[in-house]
N, C-alpha and C. Protein backbone atom coordinates (compact mmCIF):
# COMPACT_ATOMS: atom_id res chain seq x y z
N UNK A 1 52.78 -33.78 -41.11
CA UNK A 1 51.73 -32.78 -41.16
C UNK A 1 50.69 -33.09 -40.09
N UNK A 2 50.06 -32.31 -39.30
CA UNK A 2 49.44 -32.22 -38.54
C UNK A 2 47.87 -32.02 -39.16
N UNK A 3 46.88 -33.18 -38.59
CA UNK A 3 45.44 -33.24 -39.33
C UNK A 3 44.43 -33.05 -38.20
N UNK A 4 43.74 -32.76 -38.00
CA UNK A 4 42.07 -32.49 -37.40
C UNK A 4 41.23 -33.53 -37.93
N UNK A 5 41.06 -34.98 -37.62
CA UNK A 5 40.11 -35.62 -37.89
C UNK A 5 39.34 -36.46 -37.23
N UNK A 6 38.75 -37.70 -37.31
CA UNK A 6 38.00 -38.35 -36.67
C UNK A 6 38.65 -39.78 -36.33
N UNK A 7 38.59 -40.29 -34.81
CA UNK A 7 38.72 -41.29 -34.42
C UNK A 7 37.93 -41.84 -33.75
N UNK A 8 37.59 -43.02 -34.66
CA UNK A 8 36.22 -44.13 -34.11
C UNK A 8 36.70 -44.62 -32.88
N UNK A 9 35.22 -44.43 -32.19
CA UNK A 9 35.43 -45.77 -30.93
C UNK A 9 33.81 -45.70 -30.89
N UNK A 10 33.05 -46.73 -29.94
CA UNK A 10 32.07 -47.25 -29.84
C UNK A 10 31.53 -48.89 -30.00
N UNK A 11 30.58 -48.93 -29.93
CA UNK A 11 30.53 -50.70 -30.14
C UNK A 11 30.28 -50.69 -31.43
N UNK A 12 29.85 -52.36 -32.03
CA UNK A 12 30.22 -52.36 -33.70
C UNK A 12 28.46 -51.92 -33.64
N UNK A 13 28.24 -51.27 -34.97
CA UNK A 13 26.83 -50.59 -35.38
C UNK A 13 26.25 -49.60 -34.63
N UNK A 14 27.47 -49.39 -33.92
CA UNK A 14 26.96 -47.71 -33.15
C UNK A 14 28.14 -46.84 -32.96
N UNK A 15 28.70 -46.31 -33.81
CA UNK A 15 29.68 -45.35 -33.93
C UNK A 15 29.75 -44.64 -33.24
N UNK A 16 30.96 -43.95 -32.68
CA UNK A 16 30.79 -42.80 -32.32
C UNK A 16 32.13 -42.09 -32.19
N UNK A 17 32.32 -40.81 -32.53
CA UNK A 17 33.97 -40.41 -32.85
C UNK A 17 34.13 -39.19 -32.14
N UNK A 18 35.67 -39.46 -31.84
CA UNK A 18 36.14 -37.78 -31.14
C UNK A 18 36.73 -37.50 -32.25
N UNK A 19 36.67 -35.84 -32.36
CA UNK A 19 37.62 -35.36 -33.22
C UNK A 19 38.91 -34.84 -32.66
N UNK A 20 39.70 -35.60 -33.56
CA UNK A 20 41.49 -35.25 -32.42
C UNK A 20 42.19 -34.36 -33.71
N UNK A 21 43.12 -33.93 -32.78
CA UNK A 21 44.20 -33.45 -33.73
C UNK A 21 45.42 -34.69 -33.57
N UNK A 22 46.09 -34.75 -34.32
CA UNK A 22 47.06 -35.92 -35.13
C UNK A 22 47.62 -35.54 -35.64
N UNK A 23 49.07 -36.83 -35.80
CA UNK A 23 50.02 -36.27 -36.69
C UNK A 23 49.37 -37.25 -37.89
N UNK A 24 49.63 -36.83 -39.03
CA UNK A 24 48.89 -37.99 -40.23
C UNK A 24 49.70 -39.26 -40.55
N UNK A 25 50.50 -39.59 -39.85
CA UNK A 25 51.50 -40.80 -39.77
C UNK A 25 50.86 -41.66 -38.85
N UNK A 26 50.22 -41.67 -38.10
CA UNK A 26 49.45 -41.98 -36.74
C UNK A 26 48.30 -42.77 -37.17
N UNK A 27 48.07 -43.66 -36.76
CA UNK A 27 46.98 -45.09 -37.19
C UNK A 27 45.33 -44.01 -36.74
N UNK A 28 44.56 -44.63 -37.06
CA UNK A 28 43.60 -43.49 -37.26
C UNK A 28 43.15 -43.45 -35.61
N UNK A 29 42.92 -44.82 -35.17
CA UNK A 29 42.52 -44.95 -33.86
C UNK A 29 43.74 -44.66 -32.88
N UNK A 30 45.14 -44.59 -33.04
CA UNK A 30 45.79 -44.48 -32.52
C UNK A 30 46.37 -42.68 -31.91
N UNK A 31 47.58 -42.73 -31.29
CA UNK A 31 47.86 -41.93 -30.95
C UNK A 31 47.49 -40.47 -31.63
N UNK A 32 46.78 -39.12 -30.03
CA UNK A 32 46.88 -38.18 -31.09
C UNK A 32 47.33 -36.74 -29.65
N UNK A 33 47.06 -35.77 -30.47
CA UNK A 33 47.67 -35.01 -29.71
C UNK A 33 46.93 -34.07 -28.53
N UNK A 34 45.61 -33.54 -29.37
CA UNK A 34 44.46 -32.92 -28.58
C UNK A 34 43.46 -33.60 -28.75
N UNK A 35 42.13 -33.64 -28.06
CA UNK A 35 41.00 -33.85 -28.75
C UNK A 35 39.99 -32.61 -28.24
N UNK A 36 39.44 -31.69 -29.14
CA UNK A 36 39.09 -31.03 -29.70
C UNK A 36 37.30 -31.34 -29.20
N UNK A 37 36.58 -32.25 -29.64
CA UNK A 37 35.24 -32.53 -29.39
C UNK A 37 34.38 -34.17 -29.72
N UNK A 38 33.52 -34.32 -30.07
CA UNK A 38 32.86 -35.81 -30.07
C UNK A 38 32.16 -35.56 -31.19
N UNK A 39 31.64 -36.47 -31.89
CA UNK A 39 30.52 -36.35 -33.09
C UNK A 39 29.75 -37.89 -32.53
N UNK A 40 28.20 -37.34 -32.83
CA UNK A 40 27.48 -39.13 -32.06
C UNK A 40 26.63 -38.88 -33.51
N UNK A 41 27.35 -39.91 -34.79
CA UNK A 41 26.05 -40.21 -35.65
C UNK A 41 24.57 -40.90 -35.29
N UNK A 42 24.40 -41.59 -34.64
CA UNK A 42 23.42 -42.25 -34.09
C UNK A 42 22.80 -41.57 -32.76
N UNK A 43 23.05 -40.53 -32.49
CA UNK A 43 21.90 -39.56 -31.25
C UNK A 43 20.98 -39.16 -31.67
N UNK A 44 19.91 -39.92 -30.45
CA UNK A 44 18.83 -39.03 -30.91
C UNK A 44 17.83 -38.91 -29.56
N UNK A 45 16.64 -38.43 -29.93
CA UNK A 45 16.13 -37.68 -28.40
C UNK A 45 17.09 -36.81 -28.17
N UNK A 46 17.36 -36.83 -27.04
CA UNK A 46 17.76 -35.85 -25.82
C UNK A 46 19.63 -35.81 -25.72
N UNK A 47 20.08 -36.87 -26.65
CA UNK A 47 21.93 -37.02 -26.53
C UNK A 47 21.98 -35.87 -27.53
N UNK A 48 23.37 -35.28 -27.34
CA UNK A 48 23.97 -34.12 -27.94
C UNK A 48 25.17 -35.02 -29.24
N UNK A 49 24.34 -34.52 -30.37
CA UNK A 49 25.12 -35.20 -31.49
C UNK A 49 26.58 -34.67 -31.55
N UNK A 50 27.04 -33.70 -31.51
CA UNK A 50 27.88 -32.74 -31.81
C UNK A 50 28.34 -32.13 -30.53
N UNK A 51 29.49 -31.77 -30.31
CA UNK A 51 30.67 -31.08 -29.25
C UNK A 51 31.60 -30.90 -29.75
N UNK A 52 32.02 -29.05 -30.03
CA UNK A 52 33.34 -29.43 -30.30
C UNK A 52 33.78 -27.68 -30.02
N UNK A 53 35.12 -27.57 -29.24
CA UNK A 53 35.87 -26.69 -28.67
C UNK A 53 36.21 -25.62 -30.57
N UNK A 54 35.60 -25.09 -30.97
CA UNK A 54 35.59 -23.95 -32.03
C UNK A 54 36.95 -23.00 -31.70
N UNK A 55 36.89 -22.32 -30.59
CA UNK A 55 38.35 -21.45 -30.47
C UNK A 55 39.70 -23.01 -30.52
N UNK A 56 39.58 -24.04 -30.17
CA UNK A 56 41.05 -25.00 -30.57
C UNK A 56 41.28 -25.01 -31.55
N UNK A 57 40.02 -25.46 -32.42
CA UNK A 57 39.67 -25.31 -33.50
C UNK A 57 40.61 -24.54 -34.71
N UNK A 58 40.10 -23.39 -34.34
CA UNK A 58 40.96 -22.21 -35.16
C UNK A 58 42.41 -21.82 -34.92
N UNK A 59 42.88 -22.80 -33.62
CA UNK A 59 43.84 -21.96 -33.23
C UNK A 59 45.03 -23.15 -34.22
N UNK A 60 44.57 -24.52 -34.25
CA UNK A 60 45.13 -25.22 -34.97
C UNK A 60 45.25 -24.87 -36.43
N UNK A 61 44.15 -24.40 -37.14
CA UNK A 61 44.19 -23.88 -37.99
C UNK A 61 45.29 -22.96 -38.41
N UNK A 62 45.35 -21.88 -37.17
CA UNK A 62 46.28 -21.08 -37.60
C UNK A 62 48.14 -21.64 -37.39
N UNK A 63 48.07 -22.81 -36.51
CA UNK A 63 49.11 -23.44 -37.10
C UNK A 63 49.58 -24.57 -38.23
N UNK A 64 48.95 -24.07 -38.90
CA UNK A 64 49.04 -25.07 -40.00
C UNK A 64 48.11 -26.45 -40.12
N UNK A 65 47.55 -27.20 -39.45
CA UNK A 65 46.40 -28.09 -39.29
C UNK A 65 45.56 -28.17 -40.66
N UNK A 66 45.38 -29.39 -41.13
CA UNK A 66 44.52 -29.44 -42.31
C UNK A 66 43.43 -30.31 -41.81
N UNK A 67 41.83 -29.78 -42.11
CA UNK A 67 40.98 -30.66 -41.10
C UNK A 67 40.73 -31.65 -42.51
N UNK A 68 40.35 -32.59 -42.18
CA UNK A 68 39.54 -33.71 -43.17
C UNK A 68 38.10 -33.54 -43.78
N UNK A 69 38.07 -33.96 -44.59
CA UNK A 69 36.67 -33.18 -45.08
C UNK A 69 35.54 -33.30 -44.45
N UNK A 70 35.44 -34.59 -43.90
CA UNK A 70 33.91 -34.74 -42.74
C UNK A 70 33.83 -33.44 -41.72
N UNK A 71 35.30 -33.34 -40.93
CA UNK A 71 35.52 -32.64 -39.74
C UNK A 71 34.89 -31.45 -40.69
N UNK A 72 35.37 -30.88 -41.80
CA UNK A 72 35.34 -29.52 -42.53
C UNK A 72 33.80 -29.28 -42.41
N UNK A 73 32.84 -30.08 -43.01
CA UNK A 73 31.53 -30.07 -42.78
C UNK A 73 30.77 -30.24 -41.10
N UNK A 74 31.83 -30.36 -40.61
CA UNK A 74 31.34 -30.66 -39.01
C UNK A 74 31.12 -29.51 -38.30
N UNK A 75 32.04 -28.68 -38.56
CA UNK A 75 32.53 -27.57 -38.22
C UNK A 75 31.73 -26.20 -38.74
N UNK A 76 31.29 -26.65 -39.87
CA UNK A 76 30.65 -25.76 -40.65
C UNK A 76 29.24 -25.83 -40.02
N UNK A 77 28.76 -27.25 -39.94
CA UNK A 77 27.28 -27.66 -39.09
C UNK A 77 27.37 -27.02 -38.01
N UNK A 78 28.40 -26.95 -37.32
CA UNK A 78 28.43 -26.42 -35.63
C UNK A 78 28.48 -24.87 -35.53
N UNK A 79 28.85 -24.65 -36.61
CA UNK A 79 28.62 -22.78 -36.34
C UNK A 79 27.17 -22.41 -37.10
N UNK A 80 26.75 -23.32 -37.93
CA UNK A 80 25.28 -22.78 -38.11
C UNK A 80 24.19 -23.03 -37.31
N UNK A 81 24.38 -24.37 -36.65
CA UNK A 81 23.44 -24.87 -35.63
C UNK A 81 23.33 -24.59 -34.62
N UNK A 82 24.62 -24.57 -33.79
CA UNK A 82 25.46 -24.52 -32.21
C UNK A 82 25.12 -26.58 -31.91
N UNK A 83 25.59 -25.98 -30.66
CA UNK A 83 25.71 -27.62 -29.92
C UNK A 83 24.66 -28.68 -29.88
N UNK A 84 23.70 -28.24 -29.46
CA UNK A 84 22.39 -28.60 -29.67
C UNK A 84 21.19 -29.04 -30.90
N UNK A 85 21.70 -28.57 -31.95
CA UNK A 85 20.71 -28.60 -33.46
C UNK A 85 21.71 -29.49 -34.41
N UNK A 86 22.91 -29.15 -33.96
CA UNK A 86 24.01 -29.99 -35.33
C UNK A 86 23.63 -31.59 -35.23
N UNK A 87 23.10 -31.47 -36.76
CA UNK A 87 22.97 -33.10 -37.50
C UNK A 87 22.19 -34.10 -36.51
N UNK A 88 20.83 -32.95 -35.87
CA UNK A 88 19.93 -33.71 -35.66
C UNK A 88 18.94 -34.83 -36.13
N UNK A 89 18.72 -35.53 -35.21
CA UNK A 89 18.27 -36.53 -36.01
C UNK A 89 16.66 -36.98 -34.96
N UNK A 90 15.62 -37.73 -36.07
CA UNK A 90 14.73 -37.89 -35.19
C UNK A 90 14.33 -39.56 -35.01
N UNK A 91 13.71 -39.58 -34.02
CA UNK A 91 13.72 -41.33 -33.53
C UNK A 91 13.34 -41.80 -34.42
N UNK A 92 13.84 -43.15 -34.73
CA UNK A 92 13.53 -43.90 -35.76
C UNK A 92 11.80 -44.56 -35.68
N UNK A 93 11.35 -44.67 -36.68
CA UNK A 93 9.72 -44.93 -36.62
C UNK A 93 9.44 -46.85 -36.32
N UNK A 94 8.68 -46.77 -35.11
CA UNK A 94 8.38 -48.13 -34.30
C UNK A 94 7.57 -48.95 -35.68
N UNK A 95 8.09 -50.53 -35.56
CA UNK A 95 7.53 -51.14 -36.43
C UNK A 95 5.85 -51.24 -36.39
N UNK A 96 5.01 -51.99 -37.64
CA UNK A 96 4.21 -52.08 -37.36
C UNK A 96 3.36 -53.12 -36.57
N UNK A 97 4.40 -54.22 -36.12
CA UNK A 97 4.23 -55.14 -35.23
C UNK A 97 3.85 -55.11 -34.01
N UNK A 98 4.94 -53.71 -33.17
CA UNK A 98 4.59 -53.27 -31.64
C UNK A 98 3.22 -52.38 -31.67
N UNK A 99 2.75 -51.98 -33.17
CA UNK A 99 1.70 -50.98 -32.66
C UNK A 99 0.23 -51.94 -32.63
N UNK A 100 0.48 -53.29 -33.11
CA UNK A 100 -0.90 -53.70 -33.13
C UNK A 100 -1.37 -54.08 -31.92
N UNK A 101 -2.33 -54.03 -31.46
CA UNK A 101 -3.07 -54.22 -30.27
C UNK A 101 -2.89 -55.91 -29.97
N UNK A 102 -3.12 -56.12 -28.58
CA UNK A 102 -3.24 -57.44 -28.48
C UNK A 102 -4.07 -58.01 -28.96
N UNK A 103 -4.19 -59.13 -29.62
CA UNK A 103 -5.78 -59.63 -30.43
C UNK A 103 -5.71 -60.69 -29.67
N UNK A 104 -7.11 -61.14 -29.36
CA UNK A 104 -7.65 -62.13 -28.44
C UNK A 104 -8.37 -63.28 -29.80
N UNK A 105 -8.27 -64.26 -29.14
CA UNK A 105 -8.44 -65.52 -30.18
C UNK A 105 -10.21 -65.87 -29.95
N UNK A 106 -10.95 -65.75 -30.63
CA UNK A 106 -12.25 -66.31 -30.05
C UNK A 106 -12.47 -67.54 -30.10
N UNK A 107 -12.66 -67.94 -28.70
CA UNK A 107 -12.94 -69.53 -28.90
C UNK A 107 -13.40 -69.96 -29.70
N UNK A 108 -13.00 -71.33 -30.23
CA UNK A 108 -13.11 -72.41 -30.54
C UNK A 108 -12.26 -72.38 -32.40
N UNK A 109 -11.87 -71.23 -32.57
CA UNK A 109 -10.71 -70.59 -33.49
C UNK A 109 -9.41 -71.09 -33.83
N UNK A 110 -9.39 -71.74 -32.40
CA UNK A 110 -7.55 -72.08 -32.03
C UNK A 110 -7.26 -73.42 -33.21
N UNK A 111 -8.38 -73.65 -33.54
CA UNK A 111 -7.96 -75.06 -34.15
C UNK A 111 -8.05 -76.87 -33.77
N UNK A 112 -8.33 -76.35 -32.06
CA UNK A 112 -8.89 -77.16 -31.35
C UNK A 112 -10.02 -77.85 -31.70
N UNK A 113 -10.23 -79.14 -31.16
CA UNK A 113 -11.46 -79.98 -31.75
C UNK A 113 -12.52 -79.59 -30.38
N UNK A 114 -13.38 -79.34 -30.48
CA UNK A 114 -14.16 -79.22 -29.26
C UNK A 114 -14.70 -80.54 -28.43
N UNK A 115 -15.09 -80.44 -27.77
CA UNK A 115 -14.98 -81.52 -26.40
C UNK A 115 -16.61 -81.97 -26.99
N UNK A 116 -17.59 -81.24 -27.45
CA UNK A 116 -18.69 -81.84 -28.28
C UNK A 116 -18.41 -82.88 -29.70
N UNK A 117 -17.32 -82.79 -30.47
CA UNK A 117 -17.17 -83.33 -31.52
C UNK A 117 -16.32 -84.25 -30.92
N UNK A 118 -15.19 -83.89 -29.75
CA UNK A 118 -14.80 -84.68 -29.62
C UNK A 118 -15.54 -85.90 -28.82
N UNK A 119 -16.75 -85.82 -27.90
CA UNK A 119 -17.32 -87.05 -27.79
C UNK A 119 -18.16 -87.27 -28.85
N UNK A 120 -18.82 -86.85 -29.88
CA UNK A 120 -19.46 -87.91 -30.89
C UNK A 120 -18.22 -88.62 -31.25
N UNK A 121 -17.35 -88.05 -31.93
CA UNK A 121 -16.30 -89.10 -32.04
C UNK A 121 -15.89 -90.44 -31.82
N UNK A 122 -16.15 -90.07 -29.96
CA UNK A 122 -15.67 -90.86 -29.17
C UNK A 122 -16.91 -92.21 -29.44
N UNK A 123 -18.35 -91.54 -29.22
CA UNK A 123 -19.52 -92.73 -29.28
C UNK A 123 -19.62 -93.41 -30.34
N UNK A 124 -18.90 -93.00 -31.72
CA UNK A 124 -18.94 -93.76 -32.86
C UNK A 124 -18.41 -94.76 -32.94
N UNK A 125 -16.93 -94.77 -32.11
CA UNK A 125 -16.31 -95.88 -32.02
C UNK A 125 -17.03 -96.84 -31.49
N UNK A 126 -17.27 -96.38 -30.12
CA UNK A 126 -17.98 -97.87 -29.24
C UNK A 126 -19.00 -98.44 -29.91
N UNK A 127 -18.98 -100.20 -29.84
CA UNK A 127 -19.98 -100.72 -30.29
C UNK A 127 -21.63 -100.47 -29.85
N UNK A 128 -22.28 -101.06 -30.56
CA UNK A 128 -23.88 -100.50 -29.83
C UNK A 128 -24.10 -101.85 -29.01
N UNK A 129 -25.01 -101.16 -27.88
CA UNK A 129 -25.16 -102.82 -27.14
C UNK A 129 -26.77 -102.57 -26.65
């Protein structure tokens, strides 16, 4: 049987899949017959999450092709959205670490002994003469 689904490639923790047509005997990453379009879960800004050829689409369909259920919802996203809006996503929010300003240490703060304490210090030791 001939399937419409998704084959991963990308680096590890950043996915990213074409949608192929396949025979369903076929290792998922492995051999397929068309590929059809891309899905990028992780786009955002200005990358295009979604691509995918709609007339192949249907034409597989009409030969018998069973899509997988992600693809089924993919497909469905791409004709309500178009290319551009499907399963947008927005930048992830900057910690609160990068937003704090540089803070400046006010002397004598650091923990340092000051060069005044450190000579009484110093005169206590020496004997008196």
């Amino acid at each position: 049987m001939v399937k419409i689904r998704l084959q991963r490639g990308g680096a590890k923790k950043r996915p990213f899949y074409h949608i192929v047509v396949t025979d369903q005997r076929y290792a998922r990453d492995g051999r397929y017959i068309e590929r059809l379009g891309f899905f990028n879960p992780v786009a955002i800004g200005g990358e295009v999450p979604l691509r995918l050829d709609v007339e192949r689409v249907e034409f597989w369909k009409g030969q018998g092709a069973q899509l997988s259920e992600r693809v089924t919802n993919l497909v469905k996203s791409f004709n309500r959205f178009g290319e551009g809006e499907a399963a947008k996503r927005a930048a992830p929010p900057e910690s609160k670490a990068k937003e704090a300003p540089n803070q400046q240490v006010p002397a004598g703060a650091t923990g340092d002994v000051s060069e005044a304490a450190a000579g009484d210090a110093s005169e206590e030791s020496k004997p008196a003469s």
